[in-house]
C-alpha atoms as a PDB file:
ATOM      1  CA  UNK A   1      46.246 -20.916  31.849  1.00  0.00           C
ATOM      2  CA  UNK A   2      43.134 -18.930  32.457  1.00  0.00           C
ATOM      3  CA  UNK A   3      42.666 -15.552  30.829  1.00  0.00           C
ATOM      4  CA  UNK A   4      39.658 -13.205  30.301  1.00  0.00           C
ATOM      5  CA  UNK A   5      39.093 -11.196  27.543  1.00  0.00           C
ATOM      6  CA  UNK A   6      37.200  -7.607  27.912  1.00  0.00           C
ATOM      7  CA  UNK A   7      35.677  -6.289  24.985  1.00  0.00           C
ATOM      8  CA  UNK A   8      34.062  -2.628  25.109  1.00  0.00           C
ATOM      9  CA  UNK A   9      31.573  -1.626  22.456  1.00  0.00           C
ATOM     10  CA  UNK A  10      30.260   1.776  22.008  1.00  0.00           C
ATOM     11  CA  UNK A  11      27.045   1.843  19.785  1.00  0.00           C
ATOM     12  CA  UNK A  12      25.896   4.957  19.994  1.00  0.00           C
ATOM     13  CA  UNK A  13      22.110   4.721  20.395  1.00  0.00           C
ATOM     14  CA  UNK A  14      21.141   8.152  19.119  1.00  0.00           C
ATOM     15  CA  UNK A  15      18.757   8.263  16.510  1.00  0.00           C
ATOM     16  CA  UNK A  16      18.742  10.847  13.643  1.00  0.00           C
ATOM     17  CA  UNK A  17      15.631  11.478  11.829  1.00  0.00           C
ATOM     18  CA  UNK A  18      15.396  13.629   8.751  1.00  0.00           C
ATOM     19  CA  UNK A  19      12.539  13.998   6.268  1.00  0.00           C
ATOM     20  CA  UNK A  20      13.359  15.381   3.315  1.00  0.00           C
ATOM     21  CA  UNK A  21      10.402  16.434   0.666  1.00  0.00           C
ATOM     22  CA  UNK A  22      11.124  14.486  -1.695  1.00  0.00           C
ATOM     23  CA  UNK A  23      10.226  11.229   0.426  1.00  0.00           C
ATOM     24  CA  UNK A  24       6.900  12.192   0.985  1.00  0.00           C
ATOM     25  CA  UNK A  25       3.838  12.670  -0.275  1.00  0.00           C
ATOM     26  CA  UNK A  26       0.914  14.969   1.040  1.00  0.00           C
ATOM     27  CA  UNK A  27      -2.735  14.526   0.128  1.00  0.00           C
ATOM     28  CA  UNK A  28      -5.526  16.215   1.521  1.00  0.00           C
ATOM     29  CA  UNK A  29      -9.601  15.619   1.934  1.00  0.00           C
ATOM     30  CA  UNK A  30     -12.230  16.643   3.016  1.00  0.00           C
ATOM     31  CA  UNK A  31     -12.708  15.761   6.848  1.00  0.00           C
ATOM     32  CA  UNK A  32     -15.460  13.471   7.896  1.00  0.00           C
ATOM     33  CA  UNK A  33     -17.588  13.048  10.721  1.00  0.00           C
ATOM     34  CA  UNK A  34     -19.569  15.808  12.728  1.00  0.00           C
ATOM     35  CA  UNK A  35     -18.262  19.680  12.246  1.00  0.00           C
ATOM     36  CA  UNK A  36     -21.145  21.455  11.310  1.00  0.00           C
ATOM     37  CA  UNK A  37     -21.210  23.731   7.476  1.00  0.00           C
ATOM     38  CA  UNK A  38     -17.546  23.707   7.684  1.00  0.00           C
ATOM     39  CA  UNK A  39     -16.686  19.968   7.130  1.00  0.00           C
ATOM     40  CA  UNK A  40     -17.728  19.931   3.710  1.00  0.00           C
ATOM     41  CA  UNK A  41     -16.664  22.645   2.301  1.00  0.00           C
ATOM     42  CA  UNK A  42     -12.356  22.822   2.738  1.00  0.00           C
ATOM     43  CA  UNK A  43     -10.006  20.075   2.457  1.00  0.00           C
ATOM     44  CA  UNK A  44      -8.420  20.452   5.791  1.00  0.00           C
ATOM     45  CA  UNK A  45      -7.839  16.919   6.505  1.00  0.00           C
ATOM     46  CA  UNK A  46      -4.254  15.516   5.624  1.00  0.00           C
ATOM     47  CA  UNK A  47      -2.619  12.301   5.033  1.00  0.00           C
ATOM     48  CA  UNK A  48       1.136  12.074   4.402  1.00  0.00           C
ATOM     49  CA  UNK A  49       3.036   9.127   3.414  1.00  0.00           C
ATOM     50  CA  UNK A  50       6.466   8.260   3.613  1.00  0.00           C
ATOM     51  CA  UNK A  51       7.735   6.407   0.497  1.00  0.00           C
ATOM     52  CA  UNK A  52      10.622   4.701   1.112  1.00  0.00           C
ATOM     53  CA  UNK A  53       9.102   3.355   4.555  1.00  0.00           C
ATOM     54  CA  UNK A  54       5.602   3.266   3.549  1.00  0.00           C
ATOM     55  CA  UNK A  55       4.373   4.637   6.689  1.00  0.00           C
ATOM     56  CA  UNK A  56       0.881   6.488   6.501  1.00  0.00           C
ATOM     57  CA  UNK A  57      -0.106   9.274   8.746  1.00  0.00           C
ATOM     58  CA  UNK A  58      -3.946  10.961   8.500  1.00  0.00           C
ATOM     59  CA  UNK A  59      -4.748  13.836  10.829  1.00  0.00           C
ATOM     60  CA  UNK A  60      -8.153  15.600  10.645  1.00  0.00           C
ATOM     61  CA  UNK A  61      -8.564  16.885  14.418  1.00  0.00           C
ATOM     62  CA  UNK A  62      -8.209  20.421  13.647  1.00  0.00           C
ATOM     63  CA  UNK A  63     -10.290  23.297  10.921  1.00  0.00           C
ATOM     64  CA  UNK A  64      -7.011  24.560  10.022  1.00  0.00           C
ATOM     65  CA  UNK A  65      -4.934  22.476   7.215  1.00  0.00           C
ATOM     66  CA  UNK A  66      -1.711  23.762   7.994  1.00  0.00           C
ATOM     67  CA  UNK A  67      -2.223  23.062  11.548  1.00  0.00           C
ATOM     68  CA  UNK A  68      -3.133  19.243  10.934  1.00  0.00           C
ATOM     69  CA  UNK A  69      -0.306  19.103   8.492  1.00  0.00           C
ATOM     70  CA  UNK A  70       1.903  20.243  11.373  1.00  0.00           C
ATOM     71  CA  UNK A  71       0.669  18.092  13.251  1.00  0.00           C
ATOM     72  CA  UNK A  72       1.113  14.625  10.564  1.00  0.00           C
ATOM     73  CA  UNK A  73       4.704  15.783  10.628  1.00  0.00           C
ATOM     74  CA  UNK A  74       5.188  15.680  14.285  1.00  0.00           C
ATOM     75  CA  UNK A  75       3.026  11.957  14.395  1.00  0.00           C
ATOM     76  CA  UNK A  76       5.231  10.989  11.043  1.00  0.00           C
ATOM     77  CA  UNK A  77       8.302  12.123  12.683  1.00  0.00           C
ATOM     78  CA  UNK A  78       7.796  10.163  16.159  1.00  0.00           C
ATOM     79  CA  UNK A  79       6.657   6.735  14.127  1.00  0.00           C
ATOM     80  CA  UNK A  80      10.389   7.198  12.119  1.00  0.00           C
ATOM     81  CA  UNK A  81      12.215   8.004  15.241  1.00  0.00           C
ATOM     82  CA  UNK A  82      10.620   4.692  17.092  1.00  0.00           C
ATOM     83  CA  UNK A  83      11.196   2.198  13.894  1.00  0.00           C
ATOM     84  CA  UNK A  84      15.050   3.553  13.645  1.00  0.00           C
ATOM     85  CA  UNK A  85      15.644   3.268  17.593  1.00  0.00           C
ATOM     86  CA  UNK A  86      13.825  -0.681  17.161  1.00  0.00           C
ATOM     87  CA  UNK A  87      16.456  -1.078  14.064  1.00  0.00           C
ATOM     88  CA  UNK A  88      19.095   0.156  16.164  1.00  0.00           C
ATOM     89  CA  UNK A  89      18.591  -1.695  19.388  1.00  0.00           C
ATOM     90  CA  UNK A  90      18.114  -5.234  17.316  1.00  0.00           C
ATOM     91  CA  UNK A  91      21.374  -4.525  15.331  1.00  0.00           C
ATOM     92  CA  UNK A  92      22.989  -4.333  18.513  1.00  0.00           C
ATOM     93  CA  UNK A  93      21.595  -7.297  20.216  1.00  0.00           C
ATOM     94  CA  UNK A  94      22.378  -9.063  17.027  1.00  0.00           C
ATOM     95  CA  UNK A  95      26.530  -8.132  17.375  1.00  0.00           C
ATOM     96  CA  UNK A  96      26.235  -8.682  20.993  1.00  0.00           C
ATOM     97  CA  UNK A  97      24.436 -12.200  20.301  1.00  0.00           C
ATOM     98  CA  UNK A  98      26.918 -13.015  17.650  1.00  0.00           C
ATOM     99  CA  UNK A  99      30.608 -11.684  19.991  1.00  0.00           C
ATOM    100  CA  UNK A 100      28.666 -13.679  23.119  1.00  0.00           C
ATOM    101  CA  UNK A 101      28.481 -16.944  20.796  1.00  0.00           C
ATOM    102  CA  UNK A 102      32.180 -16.655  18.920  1.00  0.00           C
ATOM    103  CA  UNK A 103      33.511 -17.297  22.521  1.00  0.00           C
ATOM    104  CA  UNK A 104      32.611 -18.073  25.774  1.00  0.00           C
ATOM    105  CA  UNK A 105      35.669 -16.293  27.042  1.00  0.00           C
ATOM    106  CA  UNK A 106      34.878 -13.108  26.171  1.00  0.00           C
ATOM    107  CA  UNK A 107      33.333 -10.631  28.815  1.00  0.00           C
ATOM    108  CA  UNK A 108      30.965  -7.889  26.677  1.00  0.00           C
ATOM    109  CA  UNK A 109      30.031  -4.457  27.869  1.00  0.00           C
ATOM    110  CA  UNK A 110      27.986  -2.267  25.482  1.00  0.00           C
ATOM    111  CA  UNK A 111      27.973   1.357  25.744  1.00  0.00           C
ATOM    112  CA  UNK A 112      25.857   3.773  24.735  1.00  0.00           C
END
């Protein structure tokens, strides 16, 4: 007797992201390059860290602080995002690896 089994997974593939204060820390510095009497004088460039990844970001495009710290968050916040979907998506080739090699019976469909 032939049979078929069907298996349906649903892995959700939505990432959540959440930064919390405590994980990082903010430095800032004085900007290099060209900018004229400005450049030297306020510490408007910014580099925040995420501890428990270790992931760095530095932005020093704009005069304002607050608007390159703005902007590290959004960079920071896109560079978590990608390394959590890349986690995701390889934990779920790794289950759908592992059900595909139990049997060769089994037909897999993931979801999202």
């Amino acid at each position: 007797i032939d049979f078929v089994c069907h298996v349906i997974l649903h892995i959700p593939l939505q990432v959540d992201v959440q930064l919390r204060t405590d994980d990082l820390r903010i430095d800032t510095y004085r900007s290099g390059g060209s900018g004229g009497q400005h450049a030297n004088t306020t510490n408007s460039a910014v580099r925040i860290t995420h501890i428990p990844t270790g992931i760095v970001v530095s932005i020093q495009d704009e005069r304002s602080q607050h608007m390159n710290k703005a902007k590290a968050l959004k960079v920071l916040c896109a560079k978590l995002y990608e390394t959590e979907r890349c986690r995701l998506q390889a934990s779920r080739s790794k289950l759908r690896s592992e059900l595909l090699n139990e049997s060769s019976f089994f037909e897999i469909e993931l979801r999202a």
